[in-house]
N, C-alpha and C. Protein backbone atom coordinates (compact mmCIF):
# COMPACT_ATOMS: atom_id res chain seq x y z
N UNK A 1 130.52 163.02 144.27
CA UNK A 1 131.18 163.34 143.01
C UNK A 1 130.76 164.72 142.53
N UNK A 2 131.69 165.56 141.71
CA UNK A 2 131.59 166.51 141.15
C UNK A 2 130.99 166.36 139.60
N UNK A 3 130.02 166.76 139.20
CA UNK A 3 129.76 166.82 138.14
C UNK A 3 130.97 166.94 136.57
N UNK A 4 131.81 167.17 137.13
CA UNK A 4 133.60 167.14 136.41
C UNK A 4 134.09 165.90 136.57
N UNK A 5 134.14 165.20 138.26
CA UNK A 5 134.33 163.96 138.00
C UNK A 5 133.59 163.48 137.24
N UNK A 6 132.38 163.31 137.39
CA UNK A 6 131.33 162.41 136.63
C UNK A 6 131.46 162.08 135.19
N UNK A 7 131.74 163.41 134.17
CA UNK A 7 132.05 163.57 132.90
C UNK A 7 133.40 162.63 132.80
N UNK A 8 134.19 163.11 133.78
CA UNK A 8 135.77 162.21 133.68
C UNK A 8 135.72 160.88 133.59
N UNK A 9 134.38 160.38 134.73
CA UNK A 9 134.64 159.06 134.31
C UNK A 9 133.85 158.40 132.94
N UNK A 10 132.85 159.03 133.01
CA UNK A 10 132.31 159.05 131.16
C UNK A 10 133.34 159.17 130.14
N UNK A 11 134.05 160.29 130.50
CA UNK A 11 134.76 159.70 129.03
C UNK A 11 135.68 158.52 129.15
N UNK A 12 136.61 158.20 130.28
CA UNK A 12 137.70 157.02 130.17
C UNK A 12 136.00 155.94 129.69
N UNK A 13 135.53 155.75 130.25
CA UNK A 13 134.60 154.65 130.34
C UNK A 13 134.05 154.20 129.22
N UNK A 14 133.01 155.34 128.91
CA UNK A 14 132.12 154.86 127.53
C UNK A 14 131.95 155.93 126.49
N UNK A 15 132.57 156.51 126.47
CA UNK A 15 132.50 157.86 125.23
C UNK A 15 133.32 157.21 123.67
N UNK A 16 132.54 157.48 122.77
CA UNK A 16 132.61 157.47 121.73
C UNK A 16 133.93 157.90 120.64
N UNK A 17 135.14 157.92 120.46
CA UNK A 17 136.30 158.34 120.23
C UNK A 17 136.17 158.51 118.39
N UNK A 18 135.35 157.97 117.86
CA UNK A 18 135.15 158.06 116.76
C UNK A 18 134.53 157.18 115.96
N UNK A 19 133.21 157.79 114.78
CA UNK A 19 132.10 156.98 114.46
C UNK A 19 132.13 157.20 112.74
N UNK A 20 131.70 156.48 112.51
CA UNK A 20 131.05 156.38 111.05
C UNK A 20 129.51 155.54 110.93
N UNK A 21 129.11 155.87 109.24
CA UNK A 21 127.97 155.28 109.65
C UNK A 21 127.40 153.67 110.36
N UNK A 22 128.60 152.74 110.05
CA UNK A 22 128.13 151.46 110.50
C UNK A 22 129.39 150.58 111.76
N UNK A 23 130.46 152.53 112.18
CA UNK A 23 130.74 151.50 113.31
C UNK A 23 131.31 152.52 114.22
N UNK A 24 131.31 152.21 115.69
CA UNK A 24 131.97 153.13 116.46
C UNK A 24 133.17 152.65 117.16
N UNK A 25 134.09 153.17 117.94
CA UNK A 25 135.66 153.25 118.50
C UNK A 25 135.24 153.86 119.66
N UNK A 26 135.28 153.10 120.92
CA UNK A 26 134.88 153.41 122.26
C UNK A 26 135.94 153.52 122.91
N UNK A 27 136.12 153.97 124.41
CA UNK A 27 137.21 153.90 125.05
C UNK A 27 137.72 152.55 125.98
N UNK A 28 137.12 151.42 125.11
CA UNK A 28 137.66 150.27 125.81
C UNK A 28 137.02 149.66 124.76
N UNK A 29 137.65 148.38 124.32
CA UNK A 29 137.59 147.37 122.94
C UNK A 29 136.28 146.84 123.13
N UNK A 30 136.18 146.21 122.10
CA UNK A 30 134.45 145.95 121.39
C UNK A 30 134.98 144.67 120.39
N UNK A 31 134.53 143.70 120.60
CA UNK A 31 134.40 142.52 118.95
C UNK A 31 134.12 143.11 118.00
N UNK A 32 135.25 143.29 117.35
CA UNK A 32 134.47 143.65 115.78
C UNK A 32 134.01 145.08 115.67
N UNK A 33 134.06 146.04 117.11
CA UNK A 33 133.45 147.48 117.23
C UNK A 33 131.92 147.18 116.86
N UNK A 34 131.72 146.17 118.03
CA UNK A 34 130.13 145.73 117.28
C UNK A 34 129.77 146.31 118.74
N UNK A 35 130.11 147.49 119.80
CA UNK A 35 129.38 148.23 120.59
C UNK A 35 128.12 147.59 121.18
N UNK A 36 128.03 146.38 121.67
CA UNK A 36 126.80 145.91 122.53
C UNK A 36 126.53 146.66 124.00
N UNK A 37 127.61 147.28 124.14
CA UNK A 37 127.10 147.77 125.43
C UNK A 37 126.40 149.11 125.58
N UNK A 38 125.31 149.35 126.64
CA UNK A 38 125.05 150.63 126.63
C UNK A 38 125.31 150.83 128.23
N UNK A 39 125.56 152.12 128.54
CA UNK A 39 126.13 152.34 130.31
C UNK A 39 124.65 153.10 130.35
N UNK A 40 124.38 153.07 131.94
CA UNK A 40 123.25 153.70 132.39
C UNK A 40 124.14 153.57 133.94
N UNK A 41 123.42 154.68 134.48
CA UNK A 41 123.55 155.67 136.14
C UNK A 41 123.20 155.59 136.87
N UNK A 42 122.53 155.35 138.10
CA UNK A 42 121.76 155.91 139.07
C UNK A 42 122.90 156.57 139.63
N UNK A 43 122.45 158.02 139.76
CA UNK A 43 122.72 159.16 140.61
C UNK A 43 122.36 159.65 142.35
N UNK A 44 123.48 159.32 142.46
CA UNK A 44 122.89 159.20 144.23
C UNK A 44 123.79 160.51 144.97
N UNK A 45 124.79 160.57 143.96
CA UNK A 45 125.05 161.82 145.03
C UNK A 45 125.77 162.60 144.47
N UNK A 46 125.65 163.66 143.35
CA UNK A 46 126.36 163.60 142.56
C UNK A 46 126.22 165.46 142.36
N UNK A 47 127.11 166.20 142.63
CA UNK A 47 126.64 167.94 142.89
C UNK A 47 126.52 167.73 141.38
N UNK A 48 124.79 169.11 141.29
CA UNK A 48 124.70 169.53 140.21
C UNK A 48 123.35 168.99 138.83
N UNK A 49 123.35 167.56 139.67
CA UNK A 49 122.48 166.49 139.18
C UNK A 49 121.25 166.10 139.76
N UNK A 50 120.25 165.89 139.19
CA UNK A 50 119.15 165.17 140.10
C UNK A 50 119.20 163.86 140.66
N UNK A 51 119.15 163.47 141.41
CA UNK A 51 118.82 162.03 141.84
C UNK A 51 117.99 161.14 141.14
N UNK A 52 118.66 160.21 140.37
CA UNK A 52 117.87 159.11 139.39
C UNK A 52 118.40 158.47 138.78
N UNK A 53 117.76 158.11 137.73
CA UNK A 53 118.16 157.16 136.63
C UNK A 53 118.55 158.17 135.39
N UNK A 54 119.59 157.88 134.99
CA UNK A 54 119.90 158.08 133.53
C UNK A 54 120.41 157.05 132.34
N UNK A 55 120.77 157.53 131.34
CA UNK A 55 120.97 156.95 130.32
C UNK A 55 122.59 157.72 129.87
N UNK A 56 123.55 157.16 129.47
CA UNK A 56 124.75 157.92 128.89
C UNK A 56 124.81 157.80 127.62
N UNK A 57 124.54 158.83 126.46
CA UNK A 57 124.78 158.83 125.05
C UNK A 57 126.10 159.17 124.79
N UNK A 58 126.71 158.47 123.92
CA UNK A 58 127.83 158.30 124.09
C UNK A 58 128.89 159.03 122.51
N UNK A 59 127.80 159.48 121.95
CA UNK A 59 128.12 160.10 120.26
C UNK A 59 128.04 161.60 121.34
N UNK A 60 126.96 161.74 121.44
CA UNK A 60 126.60 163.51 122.12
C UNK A 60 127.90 163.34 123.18
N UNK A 61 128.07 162.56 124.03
CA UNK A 61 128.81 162.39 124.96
C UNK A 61 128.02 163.06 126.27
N UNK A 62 126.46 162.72 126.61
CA UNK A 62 125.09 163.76 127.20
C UNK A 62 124.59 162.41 128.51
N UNK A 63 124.10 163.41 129.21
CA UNK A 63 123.22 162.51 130.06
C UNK A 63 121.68 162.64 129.60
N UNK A 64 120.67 161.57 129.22
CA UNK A 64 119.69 161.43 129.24
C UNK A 64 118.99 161.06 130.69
N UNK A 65 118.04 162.03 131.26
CA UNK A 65 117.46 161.39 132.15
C UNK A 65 116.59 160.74 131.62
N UNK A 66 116.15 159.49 132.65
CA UNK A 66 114.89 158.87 132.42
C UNK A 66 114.09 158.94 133.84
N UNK A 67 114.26 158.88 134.99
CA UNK A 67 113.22 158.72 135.96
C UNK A 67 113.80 158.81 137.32
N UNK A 68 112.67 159.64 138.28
CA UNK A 68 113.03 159.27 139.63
C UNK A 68 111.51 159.63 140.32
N UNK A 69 111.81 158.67 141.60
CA UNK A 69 110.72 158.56 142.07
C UNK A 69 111.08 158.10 143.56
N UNK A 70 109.98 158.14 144.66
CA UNK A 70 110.80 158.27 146.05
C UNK A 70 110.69 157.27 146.15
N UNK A 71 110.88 155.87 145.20
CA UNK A 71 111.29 154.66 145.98
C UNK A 71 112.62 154.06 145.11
N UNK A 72 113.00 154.95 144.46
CA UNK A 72 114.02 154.38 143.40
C UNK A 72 115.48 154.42 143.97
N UNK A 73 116.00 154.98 144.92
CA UNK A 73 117.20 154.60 146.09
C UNK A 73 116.58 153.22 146.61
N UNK A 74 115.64 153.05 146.85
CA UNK A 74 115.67 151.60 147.50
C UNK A 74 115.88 150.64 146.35
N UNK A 75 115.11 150.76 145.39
CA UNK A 75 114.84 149.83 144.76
C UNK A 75 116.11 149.36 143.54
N UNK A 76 116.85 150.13 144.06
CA UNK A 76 118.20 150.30 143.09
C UNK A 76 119.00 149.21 144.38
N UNK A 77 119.22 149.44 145.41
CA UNK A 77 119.74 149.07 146.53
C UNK A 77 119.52 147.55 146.71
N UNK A 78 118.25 147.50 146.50
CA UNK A 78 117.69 145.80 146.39
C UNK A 78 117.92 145.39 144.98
N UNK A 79 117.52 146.03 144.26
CA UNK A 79 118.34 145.37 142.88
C UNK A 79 120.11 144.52 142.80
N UNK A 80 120.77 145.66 143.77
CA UNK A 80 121.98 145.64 143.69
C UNK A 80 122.32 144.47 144.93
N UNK A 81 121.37 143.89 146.01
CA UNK A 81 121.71 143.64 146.72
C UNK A 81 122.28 144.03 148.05
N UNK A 82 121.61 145.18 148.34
CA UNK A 82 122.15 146.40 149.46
C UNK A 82 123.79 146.75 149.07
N UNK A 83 123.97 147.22 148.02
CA UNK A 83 125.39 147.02 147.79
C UNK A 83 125.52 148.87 147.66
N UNK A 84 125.00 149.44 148.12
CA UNK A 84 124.80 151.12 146.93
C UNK A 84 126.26 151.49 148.38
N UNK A 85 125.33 151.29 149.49
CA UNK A 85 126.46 151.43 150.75
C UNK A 85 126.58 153.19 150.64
N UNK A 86 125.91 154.01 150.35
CA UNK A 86 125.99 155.53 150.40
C UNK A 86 126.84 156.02 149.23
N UNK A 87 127.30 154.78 147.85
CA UNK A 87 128.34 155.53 146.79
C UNK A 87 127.38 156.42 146.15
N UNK A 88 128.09 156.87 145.49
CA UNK A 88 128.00 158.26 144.69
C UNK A 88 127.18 158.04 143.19
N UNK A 89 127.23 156.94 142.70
CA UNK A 89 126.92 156.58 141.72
C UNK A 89 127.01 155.22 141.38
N UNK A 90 125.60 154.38 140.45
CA UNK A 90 125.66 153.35 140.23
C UNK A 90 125.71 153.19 138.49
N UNK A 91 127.03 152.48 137.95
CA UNK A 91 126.97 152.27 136.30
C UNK A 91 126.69 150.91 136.55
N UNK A 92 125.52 151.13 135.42
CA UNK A 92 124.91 149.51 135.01
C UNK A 92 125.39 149.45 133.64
N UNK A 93 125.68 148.19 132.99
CA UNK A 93 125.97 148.27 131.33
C UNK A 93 125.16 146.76 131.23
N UNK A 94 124.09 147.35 130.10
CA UNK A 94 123.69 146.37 129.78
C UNK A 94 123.99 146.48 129.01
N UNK A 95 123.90 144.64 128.06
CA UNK A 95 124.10 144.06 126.52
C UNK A 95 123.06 144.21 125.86
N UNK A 96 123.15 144.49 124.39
CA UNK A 96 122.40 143.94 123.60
C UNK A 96 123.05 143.18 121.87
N UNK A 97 122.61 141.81 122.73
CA UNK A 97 122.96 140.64 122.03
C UNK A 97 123.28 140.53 120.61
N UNK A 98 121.96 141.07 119.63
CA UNK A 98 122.13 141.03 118.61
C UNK A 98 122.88 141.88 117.50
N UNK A 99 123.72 142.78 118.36
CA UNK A 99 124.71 143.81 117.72
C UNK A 99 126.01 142.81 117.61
N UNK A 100 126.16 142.12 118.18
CA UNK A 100 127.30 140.91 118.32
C UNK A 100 127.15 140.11 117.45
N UNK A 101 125.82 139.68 117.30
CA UNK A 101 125.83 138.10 117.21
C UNK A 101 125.57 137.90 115.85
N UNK A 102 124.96 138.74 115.42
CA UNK A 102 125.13 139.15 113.52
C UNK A 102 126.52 138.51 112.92
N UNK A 103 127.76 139.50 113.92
CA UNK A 103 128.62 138.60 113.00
C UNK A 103 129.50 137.69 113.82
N UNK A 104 129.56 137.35 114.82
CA UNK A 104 130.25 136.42 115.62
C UNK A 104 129.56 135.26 115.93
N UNK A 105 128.13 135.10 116.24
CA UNK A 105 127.28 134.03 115.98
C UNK A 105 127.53 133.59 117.72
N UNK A 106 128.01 131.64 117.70
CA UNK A 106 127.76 131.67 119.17
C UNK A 106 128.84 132.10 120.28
N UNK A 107 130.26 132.97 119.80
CA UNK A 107 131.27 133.08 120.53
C UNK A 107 131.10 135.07 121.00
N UNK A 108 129.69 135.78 120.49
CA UNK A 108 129.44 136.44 120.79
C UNK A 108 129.39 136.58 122.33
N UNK A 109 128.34 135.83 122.73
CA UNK A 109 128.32 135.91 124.61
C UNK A 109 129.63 136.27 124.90
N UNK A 110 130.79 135.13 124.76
CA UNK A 110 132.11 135.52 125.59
C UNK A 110 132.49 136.89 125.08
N UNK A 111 132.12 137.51 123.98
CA UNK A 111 133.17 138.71 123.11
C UNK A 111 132.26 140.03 124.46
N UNK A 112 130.84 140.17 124.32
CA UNK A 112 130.15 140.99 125.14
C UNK A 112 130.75 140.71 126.88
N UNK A 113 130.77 139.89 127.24
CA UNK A 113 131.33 139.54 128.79
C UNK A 113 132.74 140.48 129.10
N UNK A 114 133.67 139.81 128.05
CA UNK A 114 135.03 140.65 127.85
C UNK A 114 134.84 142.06 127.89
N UNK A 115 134.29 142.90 126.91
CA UNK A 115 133.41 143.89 127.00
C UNK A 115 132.98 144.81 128.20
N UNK A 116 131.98 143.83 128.82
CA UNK A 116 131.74 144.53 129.87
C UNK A 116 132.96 144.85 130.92
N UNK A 117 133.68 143.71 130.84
CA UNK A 117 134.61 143.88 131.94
C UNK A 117 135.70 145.02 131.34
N UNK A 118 136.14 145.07 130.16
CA UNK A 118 137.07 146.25 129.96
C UNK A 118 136.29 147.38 130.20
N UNK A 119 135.35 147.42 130.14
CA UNK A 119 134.26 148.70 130.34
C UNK A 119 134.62 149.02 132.05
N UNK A 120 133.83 147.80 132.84
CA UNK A 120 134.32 148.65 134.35
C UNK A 120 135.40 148.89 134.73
N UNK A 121 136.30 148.10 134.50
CA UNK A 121 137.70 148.50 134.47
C UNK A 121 138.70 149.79 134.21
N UNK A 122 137.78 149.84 133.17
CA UNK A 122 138.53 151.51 132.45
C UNK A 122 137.25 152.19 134.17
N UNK A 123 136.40 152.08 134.42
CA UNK A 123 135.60 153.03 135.26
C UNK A 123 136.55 152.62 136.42
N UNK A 124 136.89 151.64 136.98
CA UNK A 124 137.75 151.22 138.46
C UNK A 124 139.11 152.27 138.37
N UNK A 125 139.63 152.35 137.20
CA UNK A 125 140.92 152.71 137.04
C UNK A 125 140.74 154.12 137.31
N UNK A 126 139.94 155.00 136.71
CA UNK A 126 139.73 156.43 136.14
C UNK A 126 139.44 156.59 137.44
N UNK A 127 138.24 155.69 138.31
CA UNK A 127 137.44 156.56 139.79
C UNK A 127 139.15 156.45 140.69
N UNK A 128 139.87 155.60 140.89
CA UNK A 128 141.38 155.70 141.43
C UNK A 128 141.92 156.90 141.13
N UNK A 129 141.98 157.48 139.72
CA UNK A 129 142.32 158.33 139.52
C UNK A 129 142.34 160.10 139.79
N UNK A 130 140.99 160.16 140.24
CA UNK A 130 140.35 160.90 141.40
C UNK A 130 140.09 160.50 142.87
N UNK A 131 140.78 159.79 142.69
CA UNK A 131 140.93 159.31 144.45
C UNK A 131 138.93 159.26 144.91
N UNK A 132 138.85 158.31 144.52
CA UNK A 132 137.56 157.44 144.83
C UNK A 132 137.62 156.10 144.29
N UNK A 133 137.22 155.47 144.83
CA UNK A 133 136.91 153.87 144.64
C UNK A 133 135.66 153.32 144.09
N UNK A 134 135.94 152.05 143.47
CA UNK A 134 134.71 151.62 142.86
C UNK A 134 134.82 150.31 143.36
N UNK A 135 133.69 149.49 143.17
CA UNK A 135 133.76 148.23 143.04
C UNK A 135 132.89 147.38 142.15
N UNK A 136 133.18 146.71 141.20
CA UNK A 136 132.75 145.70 140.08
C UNK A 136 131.55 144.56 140.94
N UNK A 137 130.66 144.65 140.29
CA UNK A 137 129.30 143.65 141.17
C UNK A 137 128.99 142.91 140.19
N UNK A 138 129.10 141.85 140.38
CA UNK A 138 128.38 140.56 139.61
C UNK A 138 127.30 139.83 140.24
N UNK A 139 127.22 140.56 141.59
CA UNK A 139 126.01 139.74 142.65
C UNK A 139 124.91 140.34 142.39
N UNK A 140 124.14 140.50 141.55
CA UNK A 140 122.99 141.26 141.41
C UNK A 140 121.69 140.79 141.47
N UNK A 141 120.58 141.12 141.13
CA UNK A 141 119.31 140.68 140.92
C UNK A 141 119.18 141.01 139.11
N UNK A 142 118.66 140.02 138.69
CA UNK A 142 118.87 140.35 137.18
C UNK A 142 117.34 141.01 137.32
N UNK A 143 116.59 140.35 137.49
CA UNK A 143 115.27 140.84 136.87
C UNK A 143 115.11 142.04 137.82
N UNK A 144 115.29 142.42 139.20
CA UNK A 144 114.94 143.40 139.43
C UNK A 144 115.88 144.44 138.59
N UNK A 145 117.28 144.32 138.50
CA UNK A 145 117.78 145.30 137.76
C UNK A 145 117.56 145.43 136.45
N UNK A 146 117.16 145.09 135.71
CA UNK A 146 116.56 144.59 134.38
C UNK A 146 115.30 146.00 134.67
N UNK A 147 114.29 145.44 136.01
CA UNK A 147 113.18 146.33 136.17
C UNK A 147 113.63 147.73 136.10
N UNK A 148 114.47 148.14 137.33
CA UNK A 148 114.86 149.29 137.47
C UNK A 148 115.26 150.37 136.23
N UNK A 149 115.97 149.60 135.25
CA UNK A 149 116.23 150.35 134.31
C UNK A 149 115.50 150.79 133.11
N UNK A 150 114.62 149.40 133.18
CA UNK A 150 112.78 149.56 132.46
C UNK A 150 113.07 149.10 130.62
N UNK A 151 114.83 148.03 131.00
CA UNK A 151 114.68 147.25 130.00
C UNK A 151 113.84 145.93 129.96
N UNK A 152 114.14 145.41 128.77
CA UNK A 152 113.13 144.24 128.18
C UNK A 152 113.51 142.92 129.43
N UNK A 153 115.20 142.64 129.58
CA UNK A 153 115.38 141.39 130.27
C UNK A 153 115.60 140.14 129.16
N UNK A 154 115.58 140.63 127.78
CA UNK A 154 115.45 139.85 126.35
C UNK A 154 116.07 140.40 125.56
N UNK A 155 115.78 141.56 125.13
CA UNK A 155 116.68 141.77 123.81
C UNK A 155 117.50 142.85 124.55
N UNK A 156 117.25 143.35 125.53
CA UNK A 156 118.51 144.33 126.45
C UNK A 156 118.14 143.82 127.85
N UNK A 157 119.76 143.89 128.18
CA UNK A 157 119.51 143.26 129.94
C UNK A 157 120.93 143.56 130.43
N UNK A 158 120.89 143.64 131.86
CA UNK A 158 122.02 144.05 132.91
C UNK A 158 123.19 143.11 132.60
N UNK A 159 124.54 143.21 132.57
CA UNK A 159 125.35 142.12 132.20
C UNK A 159 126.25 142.32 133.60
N UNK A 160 126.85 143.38 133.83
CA UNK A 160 127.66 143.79 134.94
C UNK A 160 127.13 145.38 135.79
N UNK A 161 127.72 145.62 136.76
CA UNK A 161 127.67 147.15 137.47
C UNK A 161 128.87 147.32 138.34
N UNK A 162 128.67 148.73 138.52
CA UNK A 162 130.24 148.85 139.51
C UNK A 162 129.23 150.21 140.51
N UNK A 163 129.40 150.24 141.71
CA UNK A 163 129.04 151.13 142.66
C UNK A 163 130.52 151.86 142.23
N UNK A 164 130.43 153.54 142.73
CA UNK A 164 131.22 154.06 142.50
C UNK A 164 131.08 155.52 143.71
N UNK A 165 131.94 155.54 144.77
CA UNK A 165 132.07 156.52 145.48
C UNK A 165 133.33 156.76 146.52
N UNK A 166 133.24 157.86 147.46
CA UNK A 166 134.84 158.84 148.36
C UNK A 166 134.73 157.18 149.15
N UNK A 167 136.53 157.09 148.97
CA UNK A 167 136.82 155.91 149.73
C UNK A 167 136.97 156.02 151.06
């Protein structure tokens, strides 16, 4: 991927379209615009970028790095279930629960699930759009991917991912 793609698929995906103080308008629907999801990266091949983990802020519309280290291609790989297969990039979106559940209570879970999935979706559609392919993973390792990203596994945790690279 080109660092142009990359942004491209950030914005169809998870960029911020417009905020106020107590709610935001993403590029794929939200319960209530109650935004539980956050997208995070691993960068595997991507001109321009380091190889690692990031974070996507989605107001700045910025990459935050957080970490790399020479075992973090593997350990992303086993997280994922040997699924990385040489793509270009891995989006993880984890939930966090209690942005939902404030006001939806117990029909939150399903509203975040929905969520995630319009989330990779808008990413499946957009990587087509540059003529690359993705694919949506639900086979994962929770706790190792949980590890990898160096959330809690409790109050933030992996819900879905999509590998993303040249078909």
């Amino acid at each position: 991927l080109t660092f142009d793609q990359l942004s491209y698929l950030f914005y169809e995906t998870a960029r911020v379209f417009k905020y106020s103080k107590s709610i935001t308008f993403r590029a794929y629907p939200t319960g209530g615009a109650t935004a539980s999801l956050e997208t995070y990266v691993y960068i595997n091949k991507v001109e321009g970028l380091e190889k690692g983990m990031y974070r996507y802020l989605p107001i700045q519309g910025d990459l935050m790095f957080l970490y790399n280290n020479e075992t973090l291609e593997n350990d992303v790989n086993d997280a994922i279930k040997n699924q990385l297969r040489g793509g270009a990039a891995v989006f993880f979106w984890t939930a966090t629960p209690f942005r939902t559940e404030f006001k939806y209570s117990f029909t939150s879970h399903k509203m975040i699930a929905m969520e995630a999935g319009h989330a990779c979706q808008n990413l499946l559609l957009a990587s087509e759009a540059i003529d690359f392919g993705g694919v949506a993973i639900a086979a994962y390792s929770q706790e190792l991917c949980d590890k990898v990203l160096k959330v809690d596994g409790e109050n933030e945790f992996v819900v879905y991912l999509s590998v993303v690279g040249k078909k």
